[in-house]
Protein backbone atom coordinates (compact mmCIF):
# COMPACT_ATOMS: atom_id res chain seq x y z
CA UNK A 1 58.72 125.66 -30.10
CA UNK A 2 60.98 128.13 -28.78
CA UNK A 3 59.93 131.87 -28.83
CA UNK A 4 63.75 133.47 -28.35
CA UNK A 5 67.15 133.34 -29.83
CA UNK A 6 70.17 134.65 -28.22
CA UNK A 7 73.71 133.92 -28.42
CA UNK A 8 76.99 135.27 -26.54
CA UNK A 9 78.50 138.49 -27.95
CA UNK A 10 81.56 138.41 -25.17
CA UNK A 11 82.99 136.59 -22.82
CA UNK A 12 85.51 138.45 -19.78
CA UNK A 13 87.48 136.52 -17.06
CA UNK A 14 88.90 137.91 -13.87
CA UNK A 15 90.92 135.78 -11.46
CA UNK A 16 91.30 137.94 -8.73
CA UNK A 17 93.54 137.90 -5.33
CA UNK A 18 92.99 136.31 -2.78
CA UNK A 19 89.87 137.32 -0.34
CA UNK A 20 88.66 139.20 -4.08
CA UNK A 21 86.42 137.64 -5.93
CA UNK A 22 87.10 136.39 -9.43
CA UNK A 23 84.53 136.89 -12.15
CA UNK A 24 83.09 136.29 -15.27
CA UNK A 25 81.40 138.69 -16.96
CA UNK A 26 79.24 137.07 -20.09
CA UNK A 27 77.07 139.49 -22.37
CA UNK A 28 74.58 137.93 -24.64
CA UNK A 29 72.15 139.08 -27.71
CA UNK A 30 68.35 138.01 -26.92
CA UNK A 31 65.89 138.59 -29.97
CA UNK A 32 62.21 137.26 -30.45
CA UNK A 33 62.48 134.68 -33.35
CA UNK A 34 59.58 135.94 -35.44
CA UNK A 35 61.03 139.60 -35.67
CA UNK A 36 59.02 141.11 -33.07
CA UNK A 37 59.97 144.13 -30.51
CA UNK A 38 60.61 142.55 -27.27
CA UNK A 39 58.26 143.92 -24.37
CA UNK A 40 61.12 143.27 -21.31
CA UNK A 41 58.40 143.97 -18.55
CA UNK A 42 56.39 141.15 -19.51
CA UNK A 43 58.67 138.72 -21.43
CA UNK A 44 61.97 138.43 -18.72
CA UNK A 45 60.24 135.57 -17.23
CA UNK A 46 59.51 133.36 -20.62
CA UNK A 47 63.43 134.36 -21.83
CA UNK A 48 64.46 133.25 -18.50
CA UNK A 49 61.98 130.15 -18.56
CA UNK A 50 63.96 129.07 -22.00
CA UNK A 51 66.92 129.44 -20.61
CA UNK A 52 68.82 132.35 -22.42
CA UNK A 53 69.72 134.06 -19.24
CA UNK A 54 70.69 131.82 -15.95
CA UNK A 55 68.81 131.65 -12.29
CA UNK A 56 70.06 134.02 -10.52
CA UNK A 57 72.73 132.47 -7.61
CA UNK A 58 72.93 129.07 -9.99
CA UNK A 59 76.36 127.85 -11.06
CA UNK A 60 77.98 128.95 -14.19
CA UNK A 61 76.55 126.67 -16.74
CA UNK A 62 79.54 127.24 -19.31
CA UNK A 63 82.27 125.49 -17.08
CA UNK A 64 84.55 123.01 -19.32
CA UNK A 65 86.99 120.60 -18.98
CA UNK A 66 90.19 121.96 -18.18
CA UNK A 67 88.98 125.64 -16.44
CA UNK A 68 89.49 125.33 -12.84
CA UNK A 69 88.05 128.24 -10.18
CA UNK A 70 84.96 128.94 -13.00
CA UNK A 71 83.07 125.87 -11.50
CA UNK A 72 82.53 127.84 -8.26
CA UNK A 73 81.25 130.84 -9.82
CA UNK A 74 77.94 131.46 -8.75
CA UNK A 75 75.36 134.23 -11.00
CA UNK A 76 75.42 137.36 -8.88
CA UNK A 77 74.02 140.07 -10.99
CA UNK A 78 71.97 140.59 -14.44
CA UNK A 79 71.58 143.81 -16.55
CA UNK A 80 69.17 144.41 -19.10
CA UNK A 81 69.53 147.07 -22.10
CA UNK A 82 67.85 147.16 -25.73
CA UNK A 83 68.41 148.88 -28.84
CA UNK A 84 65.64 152.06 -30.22
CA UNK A 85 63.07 149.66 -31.20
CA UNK A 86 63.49 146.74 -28.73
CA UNK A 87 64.00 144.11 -31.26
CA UNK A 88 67.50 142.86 -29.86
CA UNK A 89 68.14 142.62 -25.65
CA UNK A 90 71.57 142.84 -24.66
CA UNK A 91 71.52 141.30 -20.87
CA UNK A 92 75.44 141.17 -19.17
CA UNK A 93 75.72 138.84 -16.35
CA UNK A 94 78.00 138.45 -14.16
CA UNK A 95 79.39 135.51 -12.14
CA UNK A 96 82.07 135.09 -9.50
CA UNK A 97 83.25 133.31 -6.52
CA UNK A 98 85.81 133.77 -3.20
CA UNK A 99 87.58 129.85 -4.72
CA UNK A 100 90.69 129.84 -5.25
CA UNK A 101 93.55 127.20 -6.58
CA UNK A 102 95.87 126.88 -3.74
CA UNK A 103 99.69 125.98 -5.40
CA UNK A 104 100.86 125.01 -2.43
CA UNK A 105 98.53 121.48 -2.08
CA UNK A 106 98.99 118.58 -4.20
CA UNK A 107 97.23 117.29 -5.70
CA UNK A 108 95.33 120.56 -6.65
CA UNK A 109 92.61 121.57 -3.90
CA UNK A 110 90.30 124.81 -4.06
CA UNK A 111 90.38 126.65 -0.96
CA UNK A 112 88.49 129.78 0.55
CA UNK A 113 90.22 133.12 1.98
CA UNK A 114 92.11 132.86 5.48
CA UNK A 115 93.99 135.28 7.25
CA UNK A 116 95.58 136.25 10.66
CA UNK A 117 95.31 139.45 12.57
CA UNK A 118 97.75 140.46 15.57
CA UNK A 119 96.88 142.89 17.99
CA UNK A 120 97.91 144.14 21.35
CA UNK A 121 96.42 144.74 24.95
CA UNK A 122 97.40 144.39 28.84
CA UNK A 123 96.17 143.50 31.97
CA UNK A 124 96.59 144.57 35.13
CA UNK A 125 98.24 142.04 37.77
CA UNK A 126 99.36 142.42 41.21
CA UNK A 127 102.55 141.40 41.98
CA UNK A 128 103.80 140.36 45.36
CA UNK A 129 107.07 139.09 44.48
CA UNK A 130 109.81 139.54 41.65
CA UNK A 131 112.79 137.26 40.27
CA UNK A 132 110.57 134.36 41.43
CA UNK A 133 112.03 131.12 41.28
CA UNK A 134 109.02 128.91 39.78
CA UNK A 135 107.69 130.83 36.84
CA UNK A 136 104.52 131.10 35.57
CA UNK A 137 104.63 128.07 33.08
CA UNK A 138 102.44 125.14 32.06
CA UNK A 139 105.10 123.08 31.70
CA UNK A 140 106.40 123.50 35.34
CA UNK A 141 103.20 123.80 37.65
CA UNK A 142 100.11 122.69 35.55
CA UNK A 143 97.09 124.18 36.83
CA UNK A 144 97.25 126.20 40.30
CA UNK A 145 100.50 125.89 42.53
CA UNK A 146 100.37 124.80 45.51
CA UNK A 147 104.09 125.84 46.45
CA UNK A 148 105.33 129.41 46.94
CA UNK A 149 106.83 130.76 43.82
CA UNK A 150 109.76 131.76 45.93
CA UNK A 151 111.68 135.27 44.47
CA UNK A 152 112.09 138.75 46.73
CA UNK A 153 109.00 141.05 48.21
CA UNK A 154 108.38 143.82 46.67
CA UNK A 155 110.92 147.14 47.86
CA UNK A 156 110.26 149.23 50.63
CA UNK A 157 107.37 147.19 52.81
CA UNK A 158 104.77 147.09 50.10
CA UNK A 159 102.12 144.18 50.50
CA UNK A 160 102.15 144.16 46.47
CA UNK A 161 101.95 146.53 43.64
CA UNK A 162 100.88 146.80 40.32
CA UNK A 163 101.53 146.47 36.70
CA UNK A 164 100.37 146.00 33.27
CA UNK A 165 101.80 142.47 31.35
CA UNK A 166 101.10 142.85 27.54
CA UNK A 167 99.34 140.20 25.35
CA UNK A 168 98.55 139.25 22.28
CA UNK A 169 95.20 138.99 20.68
CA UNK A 170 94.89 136.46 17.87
CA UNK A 171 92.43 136.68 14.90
CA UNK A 172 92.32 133.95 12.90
CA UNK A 173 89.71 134.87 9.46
CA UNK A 174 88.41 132.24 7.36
CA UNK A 175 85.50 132.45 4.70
CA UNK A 176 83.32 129.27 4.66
CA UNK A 177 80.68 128.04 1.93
CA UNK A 178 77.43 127.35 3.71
CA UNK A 179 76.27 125.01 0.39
CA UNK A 180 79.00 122.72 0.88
CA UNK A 181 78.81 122.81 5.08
CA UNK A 182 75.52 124.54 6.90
CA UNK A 183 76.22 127.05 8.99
CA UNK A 184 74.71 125.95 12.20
CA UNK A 185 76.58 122.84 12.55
CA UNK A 186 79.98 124.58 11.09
CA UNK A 187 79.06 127.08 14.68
CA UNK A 188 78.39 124.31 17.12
CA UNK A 189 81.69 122.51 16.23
CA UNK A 190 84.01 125.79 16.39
CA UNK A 191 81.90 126.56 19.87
CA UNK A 192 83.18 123.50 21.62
CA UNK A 193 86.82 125.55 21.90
CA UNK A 194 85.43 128.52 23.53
CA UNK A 195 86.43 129.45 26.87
CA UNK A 196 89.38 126.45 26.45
CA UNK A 197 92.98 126.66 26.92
CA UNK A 198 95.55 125.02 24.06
CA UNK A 199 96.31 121.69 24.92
CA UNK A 200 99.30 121.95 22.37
CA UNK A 201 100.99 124.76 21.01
CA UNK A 202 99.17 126.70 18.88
CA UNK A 203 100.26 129.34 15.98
CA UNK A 204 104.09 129.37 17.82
CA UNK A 205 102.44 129.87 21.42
CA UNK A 206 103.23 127.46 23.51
CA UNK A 207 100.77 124.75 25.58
CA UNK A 208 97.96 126.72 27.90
CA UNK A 209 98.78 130.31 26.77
CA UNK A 210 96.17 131.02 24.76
CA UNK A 211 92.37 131.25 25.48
CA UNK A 212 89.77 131.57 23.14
CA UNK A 213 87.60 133.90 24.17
CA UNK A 214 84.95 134.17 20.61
CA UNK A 215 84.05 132.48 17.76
CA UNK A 216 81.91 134.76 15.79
CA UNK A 217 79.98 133.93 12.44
CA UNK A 218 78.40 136.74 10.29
CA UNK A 219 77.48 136.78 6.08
CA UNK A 220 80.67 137.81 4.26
CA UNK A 221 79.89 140.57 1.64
CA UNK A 222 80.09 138.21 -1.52
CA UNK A 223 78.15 135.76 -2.55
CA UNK A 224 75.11 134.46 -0.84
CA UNK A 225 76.61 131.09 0.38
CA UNK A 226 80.11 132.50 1.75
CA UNK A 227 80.38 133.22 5.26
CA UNK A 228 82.92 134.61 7.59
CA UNK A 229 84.18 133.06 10.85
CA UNK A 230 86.62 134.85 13.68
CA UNK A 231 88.44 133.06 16.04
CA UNK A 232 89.63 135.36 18.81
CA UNK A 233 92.59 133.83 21.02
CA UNK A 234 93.83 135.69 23.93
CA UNK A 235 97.57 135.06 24.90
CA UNK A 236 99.09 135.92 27.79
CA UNK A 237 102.72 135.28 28.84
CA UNK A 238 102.06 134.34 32.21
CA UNK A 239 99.70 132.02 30.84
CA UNK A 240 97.10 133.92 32.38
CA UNK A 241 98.09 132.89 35.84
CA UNK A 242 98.61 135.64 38.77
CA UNK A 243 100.05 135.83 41.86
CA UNK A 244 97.71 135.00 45.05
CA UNK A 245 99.47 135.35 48.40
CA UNK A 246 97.64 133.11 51.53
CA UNK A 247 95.12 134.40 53.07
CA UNK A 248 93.92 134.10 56.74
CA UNK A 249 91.05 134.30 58.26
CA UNK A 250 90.42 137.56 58.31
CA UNK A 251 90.84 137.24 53.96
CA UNK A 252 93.84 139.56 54.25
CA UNK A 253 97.37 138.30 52.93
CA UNK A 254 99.41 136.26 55.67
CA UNK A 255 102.05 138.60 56.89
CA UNK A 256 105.69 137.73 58.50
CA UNK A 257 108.16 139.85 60.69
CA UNK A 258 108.56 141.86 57.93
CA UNK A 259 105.32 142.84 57.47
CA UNK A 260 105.58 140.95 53.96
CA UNK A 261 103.32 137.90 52.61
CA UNK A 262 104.54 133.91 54.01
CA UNK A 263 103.46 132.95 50.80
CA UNK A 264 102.51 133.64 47.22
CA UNK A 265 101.31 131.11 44.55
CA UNK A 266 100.47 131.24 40.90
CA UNK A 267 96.71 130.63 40.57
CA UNK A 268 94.40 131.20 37.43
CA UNK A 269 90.93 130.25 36.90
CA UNK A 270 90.21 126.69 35.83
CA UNK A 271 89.73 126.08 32.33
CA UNK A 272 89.54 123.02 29.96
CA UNK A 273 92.43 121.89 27.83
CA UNK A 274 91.35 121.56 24.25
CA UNK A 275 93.58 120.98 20.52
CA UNK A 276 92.66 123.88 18.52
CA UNK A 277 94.24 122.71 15.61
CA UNK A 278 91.65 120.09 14.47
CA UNK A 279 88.62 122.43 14.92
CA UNK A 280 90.28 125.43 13.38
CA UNK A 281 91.51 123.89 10.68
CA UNK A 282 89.80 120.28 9.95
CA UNK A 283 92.72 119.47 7.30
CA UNK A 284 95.39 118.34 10.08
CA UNK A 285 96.39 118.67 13.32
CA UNK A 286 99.13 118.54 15.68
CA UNK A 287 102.00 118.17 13.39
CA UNK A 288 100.45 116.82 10.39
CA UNK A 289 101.08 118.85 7.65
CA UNK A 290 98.47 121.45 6.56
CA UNK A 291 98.40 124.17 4.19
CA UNK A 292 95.54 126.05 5.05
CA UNK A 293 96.96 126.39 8.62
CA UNK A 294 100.26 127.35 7.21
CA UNK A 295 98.94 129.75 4.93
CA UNK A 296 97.17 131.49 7.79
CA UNK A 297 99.22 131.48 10.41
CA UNK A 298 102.17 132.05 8.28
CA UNK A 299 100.73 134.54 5.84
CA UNK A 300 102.64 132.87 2.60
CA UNK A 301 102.03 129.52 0.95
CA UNK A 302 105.61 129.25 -1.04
């Protein structure tokens, strides 16, 4: 026979925006069925154990047909109060999740926050040559050059010079749900981009000129199963090549007449080619359409 009765004295819904959770706040009345004062110290367990108050981190138990984000929301906190003579509790719980109904897909599909960051830094390069004839483009010379990039040495007798060529770093958010996918195998999958060029273009940068440096995962700040993941992409205009000028012996630049180099390539470290458009965002690829990656590189789903 049961010991407790309780029943719900308010009910409170929250849909919040996006990357805030929404909630549901849920107070309930919790009294001992033979009239006696409720000692909360030693009783929480057996009111928990009849299930008037929920585990804490279980699913919302009141989810219905026709409510939509509530069957995400997971318990996150419980508060206890009771009148002078502790013959009623009052406990308010709280549920919530990160879920959210994305308009944009149809049918209806729940998604999780996703954003893009933009930021900008340079690198130094030497330059041995300007208004070069072969630029510095995927498209045109691949992977190294192995012909001189042709153009005018630099003014007044100088071997090279330097300067700084801007880029763009690229942080691409996205909050995952380790009860649905672990965690672990979510981080070896994103891995296998690191250190790779984009085989395709990527975000509106074009083939090979961005290189992603990081993937790191850490535990977002609500909810015990949702977890953040930042892809850092690197790109650079000259699609990270540089200007080498031949060498001789001697590991100095080859000089003519002029005291200026013979030659001068683009060359760039090796690196794989890899699509980062079916790791990043496992809904489509390439040109297939998919609005998660719209909605995060874009910023808008309508």
């Amino acid at each position: 026979m049961p010991t407790y009765g309780s029943n719900t004295t308010s009910y409170n819904a929250r849909i919040g925006e996006l990357g805030d959770p929404s909630t549901i706040t849920v107070q309930k009345a919790i009294w001992r069925l033979d009239g006696a004062a409720i000692d909360l110290d030693n009783e929480i367990s057996a009111i928990e154990a009849e299930g008037h108050l929920p585990v804490y981190n279980n699913v919302w138990a009141g989810f219905s047909a026709g409510m939509t984000w509530e069957q995400f929301a997971r318990c996150r906190s419980i508060s206890y109060s009771s009148d002078q003579r502790s013959l009623a509790l009052s406990a308010t719980i709280v549920y919530s999740t990160l879920y959210y109904l994305n308009p944009a897909w149809s049918p209806a599909q729940y998604a999780l926050p996703v954003s893009t960051e933009y930021a900008s830094k340079s690198r130094v390069v030497r330059i041995f040559r300007q208004s070069w004839s072969i630029a510095p483009s995927y498209s045109v010379i691949g992977t190294d050059s192995s012909a001189d990039i042709g153009g005018t040495a630099m003014d007044g007798g100088q071997i090279s010079t330097s300067m700084e060529l801007g880029q763009i770093v690229v942080r691409i958010r996205k909050t995952l749900d380790a009860s649905a996918d672990p965690m672990n195998a979510m981080y070896a999958k994103f891995s296998t981009i690191i250190n790779k060029r984009n085989s395709i273009a990527f975000g509106g940068f074009p083939i090979s000129s961005l290189v992603c440096e990081s993937v790191t995962m850490q535990k977002a700040q609500a909810g015990f199963e949702f977890y953040d993941v930042v892809f850092e992409l690197l790109y650079d205009p000259w699609h990270h090549y540089e200007q080498v000028a031949d060498t001789g012996e001697d590991l100095l630049p080859k000089l003519n007449g002029s005291f200026q180099p013979t030659a001068v390539k683009w060359k760039r470290p090796s690196l794989e080619l890899y699509d980062f458009n079916p790791v990043i965002f496992p809904n489509g690829s390439g040109g297939t359409l998919d609005v998660e990656r719209d909605l995060t590189l874009e910023g808008w789903w309508y």
